[in-house]
N, C-alpha and C. Protein backbone atom coordinates (compact mmCIF):
# COMPACT_ATOMS: atom_id res chain seq x y z
N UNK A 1 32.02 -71.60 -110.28
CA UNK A 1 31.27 -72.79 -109.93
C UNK A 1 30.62 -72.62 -108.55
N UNK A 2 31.34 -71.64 -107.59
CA UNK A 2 31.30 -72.06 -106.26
C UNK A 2 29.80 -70.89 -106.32
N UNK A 3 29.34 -69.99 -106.96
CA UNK A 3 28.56 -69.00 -106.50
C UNK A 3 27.49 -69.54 -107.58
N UNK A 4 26.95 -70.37 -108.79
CA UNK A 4 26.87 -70.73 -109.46
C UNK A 4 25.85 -71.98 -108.35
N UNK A 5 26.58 -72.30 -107.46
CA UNK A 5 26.02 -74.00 -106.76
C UNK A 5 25.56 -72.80 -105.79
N UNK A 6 25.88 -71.93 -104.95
CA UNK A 6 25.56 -71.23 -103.99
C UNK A 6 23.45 -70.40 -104.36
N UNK A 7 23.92 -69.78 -105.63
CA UNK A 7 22.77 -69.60 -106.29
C UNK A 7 21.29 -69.98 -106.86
N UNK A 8 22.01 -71.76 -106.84
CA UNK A 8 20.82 -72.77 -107.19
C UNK A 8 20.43 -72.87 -105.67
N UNK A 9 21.33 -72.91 -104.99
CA UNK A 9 20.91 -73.54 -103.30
C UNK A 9 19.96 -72.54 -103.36
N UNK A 10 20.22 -71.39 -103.28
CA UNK A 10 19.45 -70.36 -102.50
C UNK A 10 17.55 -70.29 -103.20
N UNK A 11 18.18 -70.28 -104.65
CA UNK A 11 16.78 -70.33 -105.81
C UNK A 11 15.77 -71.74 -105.20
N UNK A 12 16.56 -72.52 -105.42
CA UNK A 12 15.35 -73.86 -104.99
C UNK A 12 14.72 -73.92 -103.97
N UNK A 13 15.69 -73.46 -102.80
CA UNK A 13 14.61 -73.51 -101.42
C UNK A 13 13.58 -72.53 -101.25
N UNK A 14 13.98 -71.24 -102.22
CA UNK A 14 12.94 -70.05 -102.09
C UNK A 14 11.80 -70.61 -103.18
N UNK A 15 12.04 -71.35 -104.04
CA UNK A 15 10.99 -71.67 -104.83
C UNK A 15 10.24 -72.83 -104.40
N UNK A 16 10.52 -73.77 -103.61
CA UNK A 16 10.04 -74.75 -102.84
C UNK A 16 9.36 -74.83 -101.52
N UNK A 17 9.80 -74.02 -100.70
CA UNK A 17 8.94 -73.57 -99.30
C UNK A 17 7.88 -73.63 -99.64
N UNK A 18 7.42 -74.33 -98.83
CA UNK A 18 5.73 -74.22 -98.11
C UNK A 18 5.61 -73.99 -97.07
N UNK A 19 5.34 -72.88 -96.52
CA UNK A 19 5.12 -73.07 -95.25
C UNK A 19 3.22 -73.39 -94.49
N UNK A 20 3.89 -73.88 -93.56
CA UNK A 20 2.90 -74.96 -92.89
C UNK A 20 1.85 -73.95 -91.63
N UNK A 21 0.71 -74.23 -91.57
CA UNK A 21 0.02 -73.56 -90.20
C UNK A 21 -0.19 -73.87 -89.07
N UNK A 22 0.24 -73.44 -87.90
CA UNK A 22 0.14 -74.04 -86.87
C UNK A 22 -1.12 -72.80 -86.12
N UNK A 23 -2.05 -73.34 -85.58
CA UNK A 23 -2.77 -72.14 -84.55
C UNK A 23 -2.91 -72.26 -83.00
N UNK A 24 -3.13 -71.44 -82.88
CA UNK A 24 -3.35 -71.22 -81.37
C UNK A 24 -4.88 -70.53 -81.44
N UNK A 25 -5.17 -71.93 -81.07
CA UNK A 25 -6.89 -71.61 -80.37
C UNK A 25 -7.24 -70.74 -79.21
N UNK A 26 -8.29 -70.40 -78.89
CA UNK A 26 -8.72 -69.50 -77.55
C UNK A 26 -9.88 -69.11 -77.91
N UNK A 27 -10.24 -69.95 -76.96
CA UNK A 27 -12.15 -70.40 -76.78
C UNK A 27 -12.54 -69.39 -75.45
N UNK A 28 -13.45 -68.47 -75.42
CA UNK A 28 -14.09 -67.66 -74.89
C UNK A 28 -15.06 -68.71 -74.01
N UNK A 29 -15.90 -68.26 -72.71
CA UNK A 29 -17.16 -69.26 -71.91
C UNK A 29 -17.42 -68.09 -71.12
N UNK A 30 -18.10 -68.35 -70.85
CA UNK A 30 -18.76 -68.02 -69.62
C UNK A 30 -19.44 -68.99 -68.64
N UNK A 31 -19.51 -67.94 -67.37
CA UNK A 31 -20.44 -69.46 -65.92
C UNK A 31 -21.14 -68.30 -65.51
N UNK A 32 -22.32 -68.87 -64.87
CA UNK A 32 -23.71 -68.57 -64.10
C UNK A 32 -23.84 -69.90 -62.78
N UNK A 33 -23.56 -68.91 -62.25
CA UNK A 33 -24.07 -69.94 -60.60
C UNK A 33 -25.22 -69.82 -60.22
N UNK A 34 -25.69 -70.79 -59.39
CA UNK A 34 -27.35 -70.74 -58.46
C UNK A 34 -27.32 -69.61 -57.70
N UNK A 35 -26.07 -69.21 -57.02
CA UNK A 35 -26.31 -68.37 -55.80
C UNK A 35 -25.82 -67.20 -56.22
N UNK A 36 -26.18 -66.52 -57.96
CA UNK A 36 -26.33 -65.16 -58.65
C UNK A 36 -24.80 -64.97 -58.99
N UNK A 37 -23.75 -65.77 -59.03
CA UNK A 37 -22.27 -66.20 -59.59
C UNK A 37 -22.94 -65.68 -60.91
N UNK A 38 -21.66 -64.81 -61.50
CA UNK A 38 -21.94 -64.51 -62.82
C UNK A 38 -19.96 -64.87 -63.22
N UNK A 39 -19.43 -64.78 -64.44
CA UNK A 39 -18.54 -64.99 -64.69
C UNK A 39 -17.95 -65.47 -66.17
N UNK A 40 -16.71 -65.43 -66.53
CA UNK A 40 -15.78 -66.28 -67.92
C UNK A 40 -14.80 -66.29 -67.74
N UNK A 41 -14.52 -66.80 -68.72
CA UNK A 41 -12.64 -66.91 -69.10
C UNK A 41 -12.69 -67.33 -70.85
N UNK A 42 -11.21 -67.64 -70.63
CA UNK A 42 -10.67 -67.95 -71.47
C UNK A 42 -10.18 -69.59 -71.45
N UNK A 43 -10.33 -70.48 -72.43
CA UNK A 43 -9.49 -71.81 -72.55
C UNK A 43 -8.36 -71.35 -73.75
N UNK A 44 -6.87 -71.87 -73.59
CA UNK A 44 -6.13 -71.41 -74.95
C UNK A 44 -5.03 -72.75 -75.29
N UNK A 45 -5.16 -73.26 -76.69
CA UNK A 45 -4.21 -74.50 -76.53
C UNK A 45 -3.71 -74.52 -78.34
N UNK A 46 -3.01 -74.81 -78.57
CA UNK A 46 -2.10 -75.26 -79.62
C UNK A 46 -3.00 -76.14 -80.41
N UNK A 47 -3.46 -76.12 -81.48
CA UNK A 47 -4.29 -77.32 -82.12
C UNK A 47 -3.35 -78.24 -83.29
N UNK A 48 -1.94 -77.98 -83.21
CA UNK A 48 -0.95 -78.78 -83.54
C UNK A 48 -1.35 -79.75 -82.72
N UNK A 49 -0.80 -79.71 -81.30
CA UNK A 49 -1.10 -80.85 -80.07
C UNK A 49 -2.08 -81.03 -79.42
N UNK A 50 -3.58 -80.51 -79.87
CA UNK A 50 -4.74 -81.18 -79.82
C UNK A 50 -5.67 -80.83 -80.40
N UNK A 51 -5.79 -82.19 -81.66
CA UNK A 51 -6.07 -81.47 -82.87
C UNK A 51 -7.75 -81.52 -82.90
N UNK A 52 -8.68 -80.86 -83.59
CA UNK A 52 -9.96 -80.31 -83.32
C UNK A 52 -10.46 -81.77 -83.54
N UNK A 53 -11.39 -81.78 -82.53
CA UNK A 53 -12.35 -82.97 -81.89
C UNK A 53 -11.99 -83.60 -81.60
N UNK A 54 -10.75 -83.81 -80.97
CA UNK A 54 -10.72 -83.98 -79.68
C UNK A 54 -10.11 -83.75 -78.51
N UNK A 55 -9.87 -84.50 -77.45
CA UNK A 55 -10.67 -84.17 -75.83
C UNK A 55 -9.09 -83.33 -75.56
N UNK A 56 -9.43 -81.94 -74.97
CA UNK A 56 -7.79 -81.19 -74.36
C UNK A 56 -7.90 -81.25 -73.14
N UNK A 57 -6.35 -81.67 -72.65
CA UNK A 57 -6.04 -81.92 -71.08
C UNK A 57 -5.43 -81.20 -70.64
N UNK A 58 -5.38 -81.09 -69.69
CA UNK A 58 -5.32 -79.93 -68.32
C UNK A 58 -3.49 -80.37 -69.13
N UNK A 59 -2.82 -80.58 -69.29
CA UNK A 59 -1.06 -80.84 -69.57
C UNK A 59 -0.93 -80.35 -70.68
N UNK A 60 -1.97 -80.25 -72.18
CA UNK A 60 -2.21 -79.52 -73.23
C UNK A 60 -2.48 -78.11 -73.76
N UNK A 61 -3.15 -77.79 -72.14
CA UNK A 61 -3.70 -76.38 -71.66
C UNK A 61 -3.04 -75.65 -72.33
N UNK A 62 -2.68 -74.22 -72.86
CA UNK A 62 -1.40 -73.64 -73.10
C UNK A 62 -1.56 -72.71 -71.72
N UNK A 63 -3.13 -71.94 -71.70
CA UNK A 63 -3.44 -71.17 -70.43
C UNK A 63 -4.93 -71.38 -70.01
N UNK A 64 -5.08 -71.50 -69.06
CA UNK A 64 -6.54 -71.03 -68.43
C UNK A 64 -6.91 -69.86 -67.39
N UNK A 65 -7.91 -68.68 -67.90
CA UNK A 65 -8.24 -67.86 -66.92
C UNK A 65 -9.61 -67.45 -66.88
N UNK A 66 -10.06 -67.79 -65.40
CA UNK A 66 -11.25 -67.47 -64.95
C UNK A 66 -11.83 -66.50 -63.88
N UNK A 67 -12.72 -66.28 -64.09
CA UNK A 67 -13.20 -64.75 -63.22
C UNK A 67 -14.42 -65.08 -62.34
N UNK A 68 -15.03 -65.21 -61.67
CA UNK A 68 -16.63 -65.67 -60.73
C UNK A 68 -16.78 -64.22 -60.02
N UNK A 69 -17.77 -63.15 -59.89
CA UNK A 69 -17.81 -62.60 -59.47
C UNK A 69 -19.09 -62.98 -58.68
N UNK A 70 -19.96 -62.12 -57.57
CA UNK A 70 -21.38 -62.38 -56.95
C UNK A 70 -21.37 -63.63 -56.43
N UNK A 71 -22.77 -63.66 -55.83
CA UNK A 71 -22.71 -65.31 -55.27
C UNK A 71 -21.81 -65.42 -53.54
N UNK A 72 -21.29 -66.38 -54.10
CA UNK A 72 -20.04 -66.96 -53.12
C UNK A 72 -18.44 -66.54 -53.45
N UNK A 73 -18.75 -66.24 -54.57
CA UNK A 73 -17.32 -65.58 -55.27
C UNK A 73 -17.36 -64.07 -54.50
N UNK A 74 -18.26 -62.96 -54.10
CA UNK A 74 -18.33 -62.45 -53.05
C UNK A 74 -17.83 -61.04 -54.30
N UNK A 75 -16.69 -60.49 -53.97
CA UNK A 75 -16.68 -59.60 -54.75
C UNK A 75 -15.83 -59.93 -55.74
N UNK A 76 -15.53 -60.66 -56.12
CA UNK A 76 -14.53 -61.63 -57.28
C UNK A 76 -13.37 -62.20 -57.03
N UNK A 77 -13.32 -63.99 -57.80
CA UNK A 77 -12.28 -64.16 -57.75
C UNK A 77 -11.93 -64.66 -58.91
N UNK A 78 -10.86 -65.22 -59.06
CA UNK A 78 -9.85 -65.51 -60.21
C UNK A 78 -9.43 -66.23 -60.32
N UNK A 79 -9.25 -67.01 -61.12
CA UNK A 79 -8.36 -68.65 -60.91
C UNK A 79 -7.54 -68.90 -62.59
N UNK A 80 -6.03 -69.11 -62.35
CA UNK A 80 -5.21 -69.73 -63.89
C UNK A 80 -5.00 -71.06 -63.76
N UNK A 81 -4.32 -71.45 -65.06
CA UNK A 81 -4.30 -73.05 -65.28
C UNK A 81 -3.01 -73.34 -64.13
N UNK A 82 -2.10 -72.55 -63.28
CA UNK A 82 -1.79 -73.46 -62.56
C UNK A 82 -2.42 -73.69 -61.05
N UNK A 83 -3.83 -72.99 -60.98
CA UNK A 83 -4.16 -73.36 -59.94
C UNK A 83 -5.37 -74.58 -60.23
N UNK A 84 -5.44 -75.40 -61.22
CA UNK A 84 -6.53 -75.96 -61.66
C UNK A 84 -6.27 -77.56 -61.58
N UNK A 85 -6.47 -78.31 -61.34
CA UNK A 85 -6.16 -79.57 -61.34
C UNK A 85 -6.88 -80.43 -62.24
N UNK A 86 -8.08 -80.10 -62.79
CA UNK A 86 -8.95 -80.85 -63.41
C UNK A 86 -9.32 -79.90 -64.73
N UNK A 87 -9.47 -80.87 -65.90
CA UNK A 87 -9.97 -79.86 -67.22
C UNK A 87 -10.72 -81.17 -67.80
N UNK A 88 -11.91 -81.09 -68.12
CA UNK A 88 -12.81 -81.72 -69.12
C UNK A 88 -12.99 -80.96 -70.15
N UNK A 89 -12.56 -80.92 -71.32
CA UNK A 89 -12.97 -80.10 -72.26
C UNK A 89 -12.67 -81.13 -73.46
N UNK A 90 -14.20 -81.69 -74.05
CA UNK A 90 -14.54 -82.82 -74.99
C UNK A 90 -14.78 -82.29 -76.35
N UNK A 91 -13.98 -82.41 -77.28
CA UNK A 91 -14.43 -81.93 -78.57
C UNK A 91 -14.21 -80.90 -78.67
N UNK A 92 -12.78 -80.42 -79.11
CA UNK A 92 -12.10 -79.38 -79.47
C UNK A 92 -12.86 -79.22 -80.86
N UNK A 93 -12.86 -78.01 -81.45
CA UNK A 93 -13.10 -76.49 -80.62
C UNK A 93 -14.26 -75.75 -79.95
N UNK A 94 -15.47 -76.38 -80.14
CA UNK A 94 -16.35 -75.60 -79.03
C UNK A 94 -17.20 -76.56 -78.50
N UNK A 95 -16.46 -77.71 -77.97
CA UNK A 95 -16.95 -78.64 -76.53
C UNK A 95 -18.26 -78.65 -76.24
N UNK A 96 -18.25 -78.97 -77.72
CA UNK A 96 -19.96 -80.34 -77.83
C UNK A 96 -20.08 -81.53 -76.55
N UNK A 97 -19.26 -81.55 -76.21
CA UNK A 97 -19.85 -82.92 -74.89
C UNK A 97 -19.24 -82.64 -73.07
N UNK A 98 -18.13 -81.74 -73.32
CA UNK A 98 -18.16 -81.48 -71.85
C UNK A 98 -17.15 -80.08 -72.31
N UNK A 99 -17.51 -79.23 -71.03
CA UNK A 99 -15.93 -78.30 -70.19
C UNK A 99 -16.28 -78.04 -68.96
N UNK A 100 -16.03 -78.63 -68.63
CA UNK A 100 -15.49 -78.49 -66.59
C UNK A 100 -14.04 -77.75 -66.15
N UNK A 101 -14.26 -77.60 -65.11
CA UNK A 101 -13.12 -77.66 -64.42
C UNK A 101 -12.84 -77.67 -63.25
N UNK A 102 -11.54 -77.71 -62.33
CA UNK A 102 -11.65 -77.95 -61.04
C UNK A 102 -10.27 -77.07 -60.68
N UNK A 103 -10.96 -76.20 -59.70
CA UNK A 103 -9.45 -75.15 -59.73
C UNK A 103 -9.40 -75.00 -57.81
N UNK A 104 -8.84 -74.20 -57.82
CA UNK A 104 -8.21 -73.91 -56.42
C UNK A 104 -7.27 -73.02 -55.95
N UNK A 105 -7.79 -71.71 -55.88
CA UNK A 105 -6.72 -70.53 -55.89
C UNK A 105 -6.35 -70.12 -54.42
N UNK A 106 -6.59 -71.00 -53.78
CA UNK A 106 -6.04 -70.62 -52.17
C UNK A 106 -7.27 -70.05 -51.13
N UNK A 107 -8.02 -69.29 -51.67
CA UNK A 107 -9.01 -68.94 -51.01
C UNK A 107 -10.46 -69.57 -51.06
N UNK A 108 -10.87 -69.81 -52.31
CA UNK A 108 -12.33 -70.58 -52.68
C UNK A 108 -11.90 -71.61 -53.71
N UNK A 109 -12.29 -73.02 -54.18
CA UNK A 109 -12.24 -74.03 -54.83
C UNK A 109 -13.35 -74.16 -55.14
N UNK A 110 -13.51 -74.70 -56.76
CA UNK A 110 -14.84 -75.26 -57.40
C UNK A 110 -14.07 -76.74 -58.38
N UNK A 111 -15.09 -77.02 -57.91
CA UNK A 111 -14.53 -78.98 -58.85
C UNK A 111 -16.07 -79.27 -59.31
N UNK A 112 -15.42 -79.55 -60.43
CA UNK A 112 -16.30 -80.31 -61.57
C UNK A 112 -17.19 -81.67 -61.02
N UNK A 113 -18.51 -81.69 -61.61
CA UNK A 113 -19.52 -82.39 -60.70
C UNK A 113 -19.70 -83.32 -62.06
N UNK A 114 -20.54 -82.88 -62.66
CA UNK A 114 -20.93 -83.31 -63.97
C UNK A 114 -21.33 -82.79 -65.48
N UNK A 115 -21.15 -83.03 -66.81
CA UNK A 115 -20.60 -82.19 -68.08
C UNK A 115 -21.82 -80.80 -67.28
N UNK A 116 -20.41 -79.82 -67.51
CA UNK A 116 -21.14 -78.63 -67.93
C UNK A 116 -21.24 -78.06 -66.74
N UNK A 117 -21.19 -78.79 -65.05
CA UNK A 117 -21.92 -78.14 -63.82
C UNK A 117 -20.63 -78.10 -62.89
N UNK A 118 -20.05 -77.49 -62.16
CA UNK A 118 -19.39 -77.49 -60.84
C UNK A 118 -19.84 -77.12 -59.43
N UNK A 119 -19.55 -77.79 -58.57
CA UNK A 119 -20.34 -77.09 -57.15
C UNK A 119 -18.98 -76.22 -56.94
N UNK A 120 -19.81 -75.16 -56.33
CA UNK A 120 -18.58 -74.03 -55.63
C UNK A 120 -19.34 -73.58 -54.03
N UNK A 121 -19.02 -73.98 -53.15
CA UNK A 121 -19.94 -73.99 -51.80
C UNK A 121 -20.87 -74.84 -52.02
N UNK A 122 -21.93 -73.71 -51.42
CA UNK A 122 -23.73 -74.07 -51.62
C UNK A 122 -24.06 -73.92 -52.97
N UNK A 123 -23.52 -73.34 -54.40
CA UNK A 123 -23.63 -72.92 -55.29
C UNK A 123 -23.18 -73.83 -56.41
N UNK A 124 -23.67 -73.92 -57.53
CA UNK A 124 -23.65 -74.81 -58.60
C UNK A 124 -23.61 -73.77 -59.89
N UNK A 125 -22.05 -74.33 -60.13
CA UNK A 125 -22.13 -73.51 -61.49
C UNK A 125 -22.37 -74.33 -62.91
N UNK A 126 -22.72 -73.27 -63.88
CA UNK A 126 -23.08 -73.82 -65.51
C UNK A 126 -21.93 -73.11 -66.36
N UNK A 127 -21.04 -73.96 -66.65
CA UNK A 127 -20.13 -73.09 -68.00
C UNK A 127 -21.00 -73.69 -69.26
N UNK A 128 -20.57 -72.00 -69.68
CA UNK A 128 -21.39 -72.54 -71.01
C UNK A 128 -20.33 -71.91 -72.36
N UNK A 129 -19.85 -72.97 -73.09
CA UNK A 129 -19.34 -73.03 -74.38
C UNK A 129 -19.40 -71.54 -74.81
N UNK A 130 -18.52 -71.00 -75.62
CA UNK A 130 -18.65 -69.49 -76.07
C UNK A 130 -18.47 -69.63 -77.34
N UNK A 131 -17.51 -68.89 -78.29
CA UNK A 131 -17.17 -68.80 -79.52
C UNK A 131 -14.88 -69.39 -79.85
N UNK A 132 -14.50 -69.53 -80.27
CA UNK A 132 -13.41 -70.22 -80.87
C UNK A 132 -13.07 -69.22 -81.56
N UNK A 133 -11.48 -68.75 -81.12
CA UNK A 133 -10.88 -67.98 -82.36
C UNK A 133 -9.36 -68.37 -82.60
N UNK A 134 -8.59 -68.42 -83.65
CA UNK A 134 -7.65 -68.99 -83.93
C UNK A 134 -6.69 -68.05 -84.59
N UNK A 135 -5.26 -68.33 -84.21
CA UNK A 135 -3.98 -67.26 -84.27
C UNK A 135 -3.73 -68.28 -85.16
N UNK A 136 -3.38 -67.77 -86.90
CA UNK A 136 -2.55 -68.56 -87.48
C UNK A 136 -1.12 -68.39 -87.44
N UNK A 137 0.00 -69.26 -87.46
CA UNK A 137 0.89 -69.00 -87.62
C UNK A 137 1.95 -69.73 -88.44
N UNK A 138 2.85 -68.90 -89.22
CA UNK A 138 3.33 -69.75 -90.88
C UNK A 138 5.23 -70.35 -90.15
N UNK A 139 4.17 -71.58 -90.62
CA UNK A 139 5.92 -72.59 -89.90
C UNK A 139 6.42 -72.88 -91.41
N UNK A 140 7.22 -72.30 -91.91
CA UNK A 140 8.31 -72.44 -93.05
C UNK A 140 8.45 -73.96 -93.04
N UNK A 141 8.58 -74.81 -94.25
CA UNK A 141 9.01 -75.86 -94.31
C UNK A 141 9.20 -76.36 -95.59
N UNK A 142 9.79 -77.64 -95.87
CA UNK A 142 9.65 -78.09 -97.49
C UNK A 142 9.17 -79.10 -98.15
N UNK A 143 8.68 -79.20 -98.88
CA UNK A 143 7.80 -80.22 -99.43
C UNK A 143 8.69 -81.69 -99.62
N UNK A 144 8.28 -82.56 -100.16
CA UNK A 144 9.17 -83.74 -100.25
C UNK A 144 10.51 -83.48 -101.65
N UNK A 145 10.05 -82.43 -102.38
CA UNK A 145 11.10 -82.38 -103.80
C UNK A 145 11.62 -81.45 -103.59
N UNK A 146 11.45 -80.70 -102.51
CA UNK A 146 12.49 -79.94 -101.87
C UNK A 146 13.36 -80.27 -101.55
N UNK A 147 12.94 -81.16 -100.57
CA UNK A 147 14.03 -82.12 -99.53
C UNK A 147 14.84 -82.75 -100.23
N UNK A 148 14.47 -83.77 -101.61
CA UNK A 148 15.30 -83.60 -102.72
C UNK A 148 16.01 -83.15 -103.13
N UNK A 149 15.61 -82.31 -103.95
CA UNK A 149 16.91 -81.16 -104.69
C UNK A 149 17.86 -81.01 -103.43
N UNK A 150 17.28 -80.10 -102.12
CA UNK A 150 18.17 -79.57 -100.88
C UNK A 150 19.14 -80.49 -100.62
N UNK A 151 18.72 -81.87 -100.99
CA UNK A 151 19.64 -83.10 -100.29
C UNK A 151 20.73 -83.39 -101.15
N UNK A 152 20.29 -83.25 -103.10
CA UNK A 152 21.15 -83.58 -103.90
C UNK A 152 22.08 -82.05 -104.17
N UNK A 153 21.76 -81.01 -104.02
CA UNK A 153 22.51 -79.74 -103.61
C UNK A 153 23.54 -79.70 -102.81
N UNK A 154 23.16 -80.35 -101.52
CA UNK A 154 23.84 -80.42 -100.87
C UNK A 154 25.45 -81.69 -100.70
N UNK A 155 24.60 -82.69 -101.27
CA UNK A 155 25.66 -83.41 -101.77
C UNK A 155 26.45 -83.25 -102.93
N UNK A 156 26.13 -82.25 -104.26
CA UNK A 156 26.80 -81.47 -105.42
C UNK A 156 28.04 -80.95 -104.50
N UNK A 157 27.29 -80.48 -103.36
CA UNK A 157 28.47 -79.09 -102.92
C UNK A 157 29.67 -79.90 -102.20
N UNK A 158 29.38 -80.78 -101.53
CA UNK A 158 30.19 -81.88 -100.53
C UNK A 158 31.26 -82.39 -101.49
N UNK A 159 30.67 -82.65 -102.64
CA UNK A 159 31.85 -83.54 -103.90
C UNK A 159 32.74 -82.16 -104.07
N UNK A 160 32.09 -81.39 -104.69
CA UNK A 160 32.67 -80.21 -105.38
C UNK A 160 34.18 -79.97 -104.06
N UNK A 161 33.69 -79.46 -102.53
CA UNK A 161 34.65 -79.20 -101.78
C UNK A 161 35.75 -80.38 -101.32
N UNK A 162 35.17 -81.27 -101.85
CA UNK A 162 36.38 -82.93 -101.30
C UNK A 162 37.44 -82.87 -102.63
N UNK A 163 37.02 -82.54 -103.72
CA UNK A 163 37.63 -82.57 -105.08
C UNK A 163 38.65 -81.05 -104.86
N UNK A 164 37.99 -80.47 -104.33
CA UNK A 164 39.18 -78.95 -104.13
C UNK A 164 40.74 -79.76 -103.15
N UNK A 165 39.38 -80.03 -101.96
CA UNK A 165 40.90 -80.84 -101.25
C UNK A 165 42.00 -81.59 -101.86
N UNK A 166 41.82 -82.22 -102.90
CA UNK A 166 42.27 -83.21 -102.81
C UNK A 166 43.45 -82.77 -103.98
N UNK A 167 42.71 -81.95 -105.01
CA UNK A 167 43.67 -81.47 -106.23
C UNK A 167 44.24 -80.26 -105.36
């Protein structure tokens, strides 16, 4: 009996799984400054917890990394999401209405002015939207008549071992 109930357990959940997709986005940009700033990065966030169209916040971030070389950026600098305080990025996944940002890596700071522009010095930068690519990944789970059977399985087996006790 006991390998018999062990057997169905094992059969139903392998025949019932669904597993579920979770991705991890990572949106490519680039920036062009007035004062010959050339530059990109990367935006990267979970679209479980912010799901496409709409707005991802700097706390949603998973990472941010940016590069400014020329210009005022001088011979390059670099900035990640924990040196950033500010993220506009409207309309997940390729930010039809804004991506800003406002960072601050100890040496040079740029903050977001208005969609799309940041001043950095004398210099005004343009990020501009890139391309979206997505990491799928398979989250095992069970459908609702899974959860069923699994639940009435599991209670088969609970009787079955209280009835051993008891005789």
């Amino acid at each position: 009996m006991k390998k018999m109930l062990k057997s169905a357990i094992v059969a139903s959940v392998a025949a019932i799984s669904m597993p579920a997709l979770a991705a991890i986005q990572t949106h490519t940009f680039t920036v062009t400054g007035t004062g010959g700033e050339t530059g990109g990065g990367t935006l990267v966030w979970d679209d479980t917890v912010t799901a496409s169209g709409n707005t991802l916040s700097l706390a949603n971030a998973t990472s941010i990394s940016i590069t400014i070389t020329g210009g005022v950026a001088g011979a390059g600098q670099s900035f990640t999401k924990a040196q950033c305080t500010f993220l506009a990025a409207n309309s997940t996944p390729n930010f039809a209405l804004d991506l800003n940002f406002g960072c601050n890596n100890g040496t040079t700071s740029f903050s977001g002015l208005a969609p799309y522009t940041a001043t950095y010095g004398a210099s005004t930068l343009t990020w501009a939207p890139g391309t979206t690519t997505a990491t799928t990944t398979s989250v095992p789970t069970l459908n609702e008549w899974g959860m069923i059977l699994l639940s009435g399985l599991m209670a088969a087996s609970t009787l079955v071992m209280m009835r051993r006790k008891q005789g």
